[in-house]
N, C-alpha and C. Protein backbone atom coordinates (compact mmCIF):
# COMPACT_ATOMS: atom_id res chain seq x y z
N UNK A 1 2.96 -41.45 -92.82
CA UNK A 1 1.54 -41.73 -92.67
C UNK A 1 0.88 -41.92 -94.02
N UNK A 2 1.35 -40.99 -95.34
CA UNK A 2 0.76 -41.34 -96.56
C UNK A 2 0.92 -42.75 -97.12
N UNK A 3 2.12 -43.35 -97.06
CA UNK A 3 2.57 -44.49 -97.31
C UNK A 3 1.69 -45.55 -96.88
N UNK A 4 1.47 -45.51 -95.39
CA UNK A 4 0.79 -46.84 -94.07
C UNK A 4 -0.97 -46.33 -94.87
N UNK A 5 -1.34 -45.00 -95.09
CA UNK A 5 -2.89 -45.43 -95.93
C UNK A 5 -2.89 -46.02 -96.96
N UNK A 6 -1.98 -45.61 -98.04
CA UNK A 6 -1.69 -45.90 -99.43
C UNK A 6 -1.57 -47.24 -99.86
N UNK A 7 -0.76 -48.05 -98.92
CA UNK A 7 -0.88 -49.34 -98.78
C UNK A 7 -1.93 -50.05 -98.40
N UNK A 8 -2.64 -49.71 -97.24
CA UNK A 8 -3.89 -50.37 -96.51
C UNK A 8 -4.99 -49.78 -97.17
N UNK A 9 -5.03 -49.06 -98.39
CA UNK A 9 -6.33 -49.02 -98.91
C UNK A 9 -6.14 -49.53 -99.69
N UNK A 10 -5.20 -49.81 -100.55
CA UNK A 10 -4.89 -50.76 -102.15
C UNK A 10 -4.59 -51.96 -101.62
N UNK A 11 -4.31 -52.91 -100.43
CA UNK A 11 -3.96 -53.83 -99.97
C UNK A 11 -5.16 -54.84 -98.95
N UNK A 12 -5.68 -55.92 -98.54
CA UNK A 12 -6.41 -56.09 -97.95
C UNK A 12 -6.21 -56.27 -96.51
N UNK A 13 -6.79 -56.24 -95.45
CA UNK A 13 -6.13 -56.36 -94.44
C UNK A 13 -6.16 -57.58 -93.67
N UNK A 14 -4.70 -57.67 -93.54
CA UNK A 14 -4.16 -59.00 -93.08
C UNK A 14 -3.16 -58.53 -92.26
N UNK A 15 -2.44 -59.97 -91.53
CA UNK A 15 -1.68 -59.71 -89.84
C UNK A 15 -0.34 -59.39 -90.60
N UNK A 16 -0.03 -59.75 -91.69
CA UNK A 16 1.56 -59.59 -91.86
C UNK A 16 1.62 -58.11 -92.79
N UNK A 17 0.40 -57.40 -93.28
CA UNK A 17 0.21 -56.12 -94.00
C UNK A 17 -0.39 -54.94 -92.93
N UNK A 18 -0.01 -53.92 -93.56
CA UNK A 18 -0.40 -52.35 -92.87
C UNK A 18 -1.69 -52.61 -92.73
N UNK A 19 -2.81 -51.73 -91.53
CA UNK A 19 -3.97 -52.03 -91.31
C UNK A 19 -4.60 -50.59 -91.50
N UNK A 20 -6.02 -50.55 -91.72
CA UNK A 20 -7.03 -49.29 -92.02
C UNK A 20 -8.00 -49.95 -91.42
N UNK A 21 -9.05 -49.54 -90.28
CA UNK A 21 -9.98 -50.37 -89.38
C UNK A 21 -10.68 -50.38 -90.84
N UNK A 22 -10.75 -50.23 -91.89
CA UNK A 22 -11.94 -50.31 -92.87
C UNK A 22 -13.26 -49.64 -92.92
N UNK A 23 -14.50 -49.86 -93.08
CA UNK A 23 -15.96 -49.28 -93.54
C UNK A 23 -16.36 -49.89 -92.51
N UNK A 24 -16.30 -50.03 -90.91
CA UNK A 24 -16.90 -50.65 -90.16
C UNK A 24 -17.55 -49.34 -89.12
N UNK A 25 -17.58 -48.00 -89.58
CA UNK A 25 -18.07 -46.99 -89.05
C UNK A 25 -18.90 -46.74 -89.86
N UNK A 26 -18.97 -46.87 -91.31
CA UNK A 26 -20.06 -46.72 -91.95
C UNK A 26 -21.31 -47.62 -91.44
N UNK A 27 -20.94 -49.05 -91.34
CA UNK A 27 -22.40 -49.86 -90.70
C UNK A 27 -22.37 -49.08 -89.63
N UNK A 28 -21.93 -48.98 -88.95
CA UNK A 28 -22.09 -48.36 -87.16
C UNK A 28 -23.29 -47.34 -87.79
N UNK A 29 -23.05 -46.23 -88.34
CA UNK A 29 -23.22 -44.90 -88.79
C UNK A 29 -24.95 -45.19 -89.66
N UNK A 30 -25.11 -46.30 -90.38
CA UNK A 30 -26.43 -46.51 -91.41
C UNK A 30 -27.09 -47.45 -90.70
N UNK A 31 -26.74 -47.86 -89.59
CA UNK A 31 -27.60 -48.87 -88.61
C UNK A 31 -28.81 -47.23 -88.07
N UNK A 32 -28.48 -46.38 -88.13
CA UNK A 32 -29.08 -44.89 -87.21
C UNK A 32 -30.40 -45.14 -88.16
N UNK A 33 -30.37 -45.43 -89.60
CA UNK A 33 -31.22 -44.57 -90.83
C UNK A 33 -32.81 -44.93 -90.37
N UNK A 34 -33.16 -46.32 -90.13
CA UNK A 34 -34.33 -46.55 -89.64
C UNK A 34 -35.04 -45.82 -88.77
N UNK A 35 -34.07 -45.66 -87.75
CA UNK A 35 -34.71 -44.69 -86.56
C UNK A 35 -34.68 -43.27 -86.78
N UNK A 36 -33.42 -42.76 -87.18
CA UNK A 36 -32.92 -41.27 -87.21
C UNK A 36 -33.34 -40.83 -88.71
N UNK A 37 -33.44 -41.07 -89.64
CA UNK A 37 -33.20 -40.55 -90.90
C UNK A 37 -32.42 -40.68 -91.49
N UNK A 38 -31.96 -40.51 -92.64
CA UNK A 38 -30.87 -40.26 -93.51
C UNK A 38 -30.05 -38.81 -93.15
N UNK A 39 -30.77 -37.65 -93.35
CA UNK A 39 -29.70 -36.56 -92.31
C UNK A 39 -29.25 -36.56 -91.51
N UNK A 40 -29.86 -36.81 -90.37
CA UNK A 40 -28.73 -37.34 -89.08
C UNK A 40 -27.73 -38.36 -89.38
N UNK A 41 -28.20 -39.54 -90.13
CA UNK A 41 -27.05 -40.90 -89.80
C UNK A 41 -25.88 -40.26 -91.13
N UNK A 42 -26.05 -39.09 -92.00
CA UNK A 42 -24.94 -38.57 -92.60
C UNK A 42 -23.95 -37.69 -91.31
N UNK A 43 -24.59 -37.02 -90.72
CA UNK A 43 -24.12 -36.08 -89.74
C UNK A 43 -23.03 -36.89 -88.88
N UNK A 44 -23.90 -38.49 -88.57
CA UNK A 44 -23.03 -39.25 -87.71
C UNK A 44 -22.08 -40.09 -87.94
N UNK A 45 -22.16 -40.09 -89.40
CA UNK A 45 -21.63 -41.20 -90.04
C UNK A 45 -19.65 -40.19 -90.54
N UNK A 46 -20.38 -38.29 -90.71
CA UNK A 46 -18.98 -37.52 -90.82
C UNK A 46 -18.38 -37.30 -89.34
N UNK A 47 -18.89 -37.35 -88.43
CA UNK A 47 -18.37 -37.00 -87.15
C UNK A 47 -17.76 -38.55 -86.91
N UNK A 48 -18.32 -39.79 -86.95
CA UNK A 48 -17.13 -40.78 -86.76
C UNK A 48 -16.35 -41.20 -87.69
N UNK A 49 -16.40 -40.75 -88.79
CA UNK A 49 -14.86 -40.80 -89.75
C UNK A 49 -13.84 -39.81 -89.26
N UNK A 50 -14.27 -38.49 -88.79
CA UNK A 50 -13.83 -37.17 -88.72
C UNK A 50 -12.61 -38.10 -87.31
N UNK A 51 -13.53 -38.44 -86.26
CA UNK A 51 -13.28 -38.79 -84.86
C UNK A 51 -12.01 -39.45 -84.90
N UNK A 52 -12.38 -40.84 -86.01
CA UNK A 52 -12.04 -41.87 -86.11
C UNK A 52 -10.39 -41.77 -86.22
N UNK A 53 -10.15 -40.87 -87.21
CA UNK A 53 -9.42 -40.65 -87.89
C UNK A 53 -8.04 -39.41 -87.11
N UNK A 54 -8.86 -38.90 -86.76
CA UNK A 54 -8.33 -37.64 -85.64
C UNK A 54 -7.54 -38.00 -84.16
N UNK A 55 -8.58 -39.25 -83.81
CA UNK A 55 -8.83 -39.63 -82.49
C UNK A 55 -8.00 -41.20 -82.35
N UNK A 56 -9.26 -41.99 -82.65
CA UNK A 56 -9.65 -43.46 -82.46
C UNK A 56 -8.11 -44.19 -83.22
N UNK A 57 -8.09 -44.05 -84.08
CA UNK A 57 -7.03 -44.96 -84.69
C UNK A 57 -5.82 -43.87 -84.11
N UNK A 58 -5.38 -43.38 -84.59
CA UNK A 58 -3.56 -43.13 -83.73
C UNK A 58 -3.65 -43.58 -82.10
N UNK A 59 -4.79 -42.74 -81.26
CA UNK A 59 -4.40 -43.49 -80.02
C UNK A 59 -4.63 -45.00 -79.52
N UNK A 60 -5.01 -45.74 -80.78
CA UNK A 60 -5.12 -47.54 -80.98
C UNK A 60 -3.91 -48.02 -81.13
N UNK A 61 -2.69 -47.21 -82.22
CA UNK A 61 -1.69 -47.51 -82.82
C UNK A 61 -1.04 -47.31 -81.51
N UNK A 62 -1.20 -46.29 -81.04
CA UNK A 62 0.05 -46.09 -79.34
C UNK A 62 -0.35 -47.00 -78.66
N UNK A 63 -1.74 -47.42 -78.19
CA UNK A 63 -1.50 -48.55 -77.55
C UNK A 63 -1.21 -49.78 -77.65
N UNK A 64 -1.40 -50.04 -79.10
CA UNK A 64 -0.68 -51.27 -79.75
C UNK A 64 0.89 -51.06 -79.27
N UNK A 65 1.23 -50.58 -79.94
CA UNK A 65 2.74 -50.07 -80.05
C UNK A 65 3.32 -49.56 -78.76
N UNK A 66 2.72 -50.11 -77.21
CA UNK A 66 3.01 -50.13 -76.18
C UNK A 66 3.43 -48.59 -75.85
N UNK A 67 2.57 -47.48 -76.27
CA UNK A 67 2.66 -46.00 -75.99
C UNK A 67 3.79 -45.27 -76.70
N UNK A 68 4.80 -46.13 -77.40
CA UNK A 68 5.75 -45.35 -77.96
C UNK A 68 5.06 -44.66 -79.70
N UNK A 69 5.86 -43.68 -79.90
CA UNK A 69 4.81 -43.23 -81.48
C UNK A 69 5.98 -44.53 -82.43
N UNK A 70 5.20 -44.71 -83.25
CA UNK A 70 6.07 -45.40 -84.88
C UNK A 70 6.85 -44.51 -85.55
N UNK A 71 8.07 -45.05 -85.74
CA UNK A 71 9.38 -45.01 -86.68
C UNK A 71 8.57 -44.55 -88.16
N UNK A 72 9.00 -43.44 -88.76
CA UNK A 72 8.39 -43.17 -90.01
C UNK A 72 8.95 -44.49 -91.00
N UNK A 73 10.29 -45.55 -90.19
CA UNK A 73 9.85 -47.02 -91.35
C UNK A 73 9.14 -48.09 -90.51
N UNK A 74 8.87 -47.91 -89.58
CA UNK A 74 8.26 -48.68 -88.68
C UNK A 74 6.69 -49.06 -89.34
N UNK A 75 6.48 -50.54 -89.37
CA UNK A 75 5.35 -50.61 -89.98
C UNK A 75 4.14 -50.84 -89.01
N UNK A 76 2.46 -51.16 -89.21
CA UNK A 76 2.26 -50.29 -88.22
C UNK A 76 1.63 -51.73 -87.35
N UNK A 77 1.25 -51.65 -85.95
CA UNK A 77 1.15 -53.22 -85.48
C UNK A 77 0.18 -53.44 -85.82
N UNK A 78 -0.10 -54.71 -85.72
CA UNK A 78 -1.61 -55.87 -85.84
C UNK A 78 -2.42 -55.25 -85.26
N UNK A 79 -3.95 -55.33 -85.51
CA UNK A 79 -5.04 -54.74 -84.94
C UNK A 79 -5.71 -55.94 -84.82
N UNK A 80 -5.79 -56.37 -82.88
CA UNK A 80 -6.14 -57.34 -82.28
C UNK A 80 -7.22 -57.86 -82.72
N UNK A 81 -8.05 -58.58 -82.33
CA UNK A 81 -9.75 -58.62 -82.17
C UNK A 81 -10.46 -57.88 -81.03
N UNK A 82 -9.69 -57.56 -79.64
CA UNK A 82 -10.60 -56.63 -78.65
C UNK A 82 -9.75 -55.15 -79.30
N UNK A 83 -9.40 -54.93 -79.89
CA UNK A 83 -8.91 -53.86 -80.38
C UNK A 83 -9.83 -53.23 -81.53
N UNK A 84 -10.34 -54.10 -82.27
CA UNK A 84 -11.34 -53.59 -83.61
C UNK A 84 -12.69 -53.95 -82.43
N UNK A 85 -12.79 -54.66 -81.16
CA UNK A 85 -14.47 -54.46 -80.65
C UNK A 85 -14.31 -52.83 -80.46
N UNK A 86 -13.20 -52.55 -79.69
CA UNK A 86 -13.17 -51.42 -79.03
C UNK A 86 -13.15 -50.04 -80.16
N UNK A 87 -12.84 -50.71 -81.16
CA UNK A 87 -13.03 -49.42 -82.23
C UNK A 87 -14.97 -49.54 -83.01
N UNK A 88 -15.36 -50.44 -83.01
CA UNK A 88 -16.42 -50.71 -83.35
C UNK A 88 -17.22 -49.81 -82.17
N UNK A 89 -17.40 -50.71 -81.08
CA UNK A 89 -18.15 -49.55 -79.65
C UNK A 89 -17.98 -48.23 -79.92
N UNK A 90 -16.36 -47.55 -80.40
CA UNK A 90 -16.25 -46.12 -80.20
C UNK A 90 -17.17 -45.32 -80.95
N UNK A 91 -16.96 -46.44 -82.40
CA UNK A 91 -17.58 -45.91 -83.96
C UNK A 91 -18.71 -45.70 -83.71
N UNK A 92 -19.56 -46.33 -83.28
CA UNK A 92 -21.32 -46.79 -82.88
C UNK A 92 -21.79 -45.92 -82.30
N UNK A 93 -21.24 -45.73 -81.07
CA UNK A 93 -21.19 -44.73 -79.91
C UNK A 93 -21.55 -43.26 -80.35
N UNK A 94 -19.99 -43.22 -81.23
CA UNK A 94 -19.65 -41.74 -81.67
C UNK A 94 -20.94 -41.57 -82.75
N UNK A 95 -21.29 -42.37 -83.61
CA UNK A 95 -21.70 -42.48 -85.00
C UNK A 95 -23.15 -41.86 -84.46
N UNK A 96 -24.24 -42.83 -83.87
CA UNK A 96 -25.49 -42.25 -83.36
C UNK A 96 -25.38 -41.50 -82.21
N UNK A 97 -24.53 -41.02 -81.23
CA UNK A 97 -24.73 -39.70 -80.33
C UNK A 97 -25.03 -38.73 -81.61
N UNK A 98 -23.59 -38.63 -82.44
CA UNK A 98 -24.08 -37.46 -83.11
C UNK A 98 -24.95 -37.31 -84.29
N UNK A 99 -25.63 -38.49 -84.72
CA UNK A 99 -27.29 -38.43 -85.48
C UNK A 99 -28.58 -38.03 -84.82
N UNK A 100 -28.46 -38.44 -83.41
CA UNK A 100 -29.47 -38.01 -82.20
C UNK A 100 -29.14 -36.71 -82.27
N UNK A 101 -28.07 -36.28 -82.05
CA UNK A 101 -28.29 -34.94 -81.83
C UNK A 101 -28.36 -34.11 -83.04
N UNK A 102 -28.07 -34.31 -84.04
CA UNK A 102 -28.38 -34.00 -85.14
C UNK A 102 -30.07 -34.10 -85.34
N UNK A 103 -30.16 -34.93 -85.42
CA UNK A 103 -32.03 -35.04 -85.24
C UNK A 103 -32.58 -34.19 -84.52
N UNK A 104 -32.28 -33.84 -83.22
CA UNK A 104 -33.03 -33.06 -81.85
C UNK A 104 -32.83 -32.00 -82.56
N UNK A 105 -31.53 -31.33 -82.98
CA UNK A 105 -31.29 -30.03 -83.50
C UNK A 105 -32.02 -29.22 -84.83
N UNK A 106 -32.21 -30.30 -85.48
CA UNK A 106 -33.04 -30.09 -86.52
C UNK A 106 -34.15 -30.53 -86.84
């Protein structure tokens, strides 16, 4: 797993290279600031990296990878176009639930 980041953060992402969904949870996450604040859209912006990362991307890679886990040389599959909507929705989703509630709470 150090290798497949190490590459996809020093590398850009393309179909024949390792993939990292990229900073597309950060827009999700600073789209909040207008409405929510800057404290909340931080709150939401660590809970969908936290998510993202925990969650969202490995069970993307299994379903790419037709439910089986990857070969530690196995490189890792293409990340479709309804595959990055569906990570975008999650990001968005995840990103302002938890700035709203961050806001209400505080």
């Amino acid at each position: 797993m150090a290798s497949l980041t190490e590459r996809a953060v020093l590398t850009p992402d393309t179909a024949d290279k390792a993939w990292l969904p990229g900073l597309a949870h950060v827009v999700a996450a600073c789209a909040a600031v207008p409405v929510l604040g800057v404290g909340p859209c931080v709150a939401g912006l660590l809970m969908a990296t936290l998510v993202s990362f925990v969650v969202y991307v490995p069970l993307t890679v299994l379903a790419l990878n037709g439910g089986a886990a990857l070969a530690e040389d196995e490189e890792a599959p293409a990340l479709t176009p309804l595959a990055r909507l569906a990570l975008l929705v999650l990001w968005t989703v995840t990103a302002w639930a938890a700035a709203a509630t961050a806001a209400a709470v505080g």
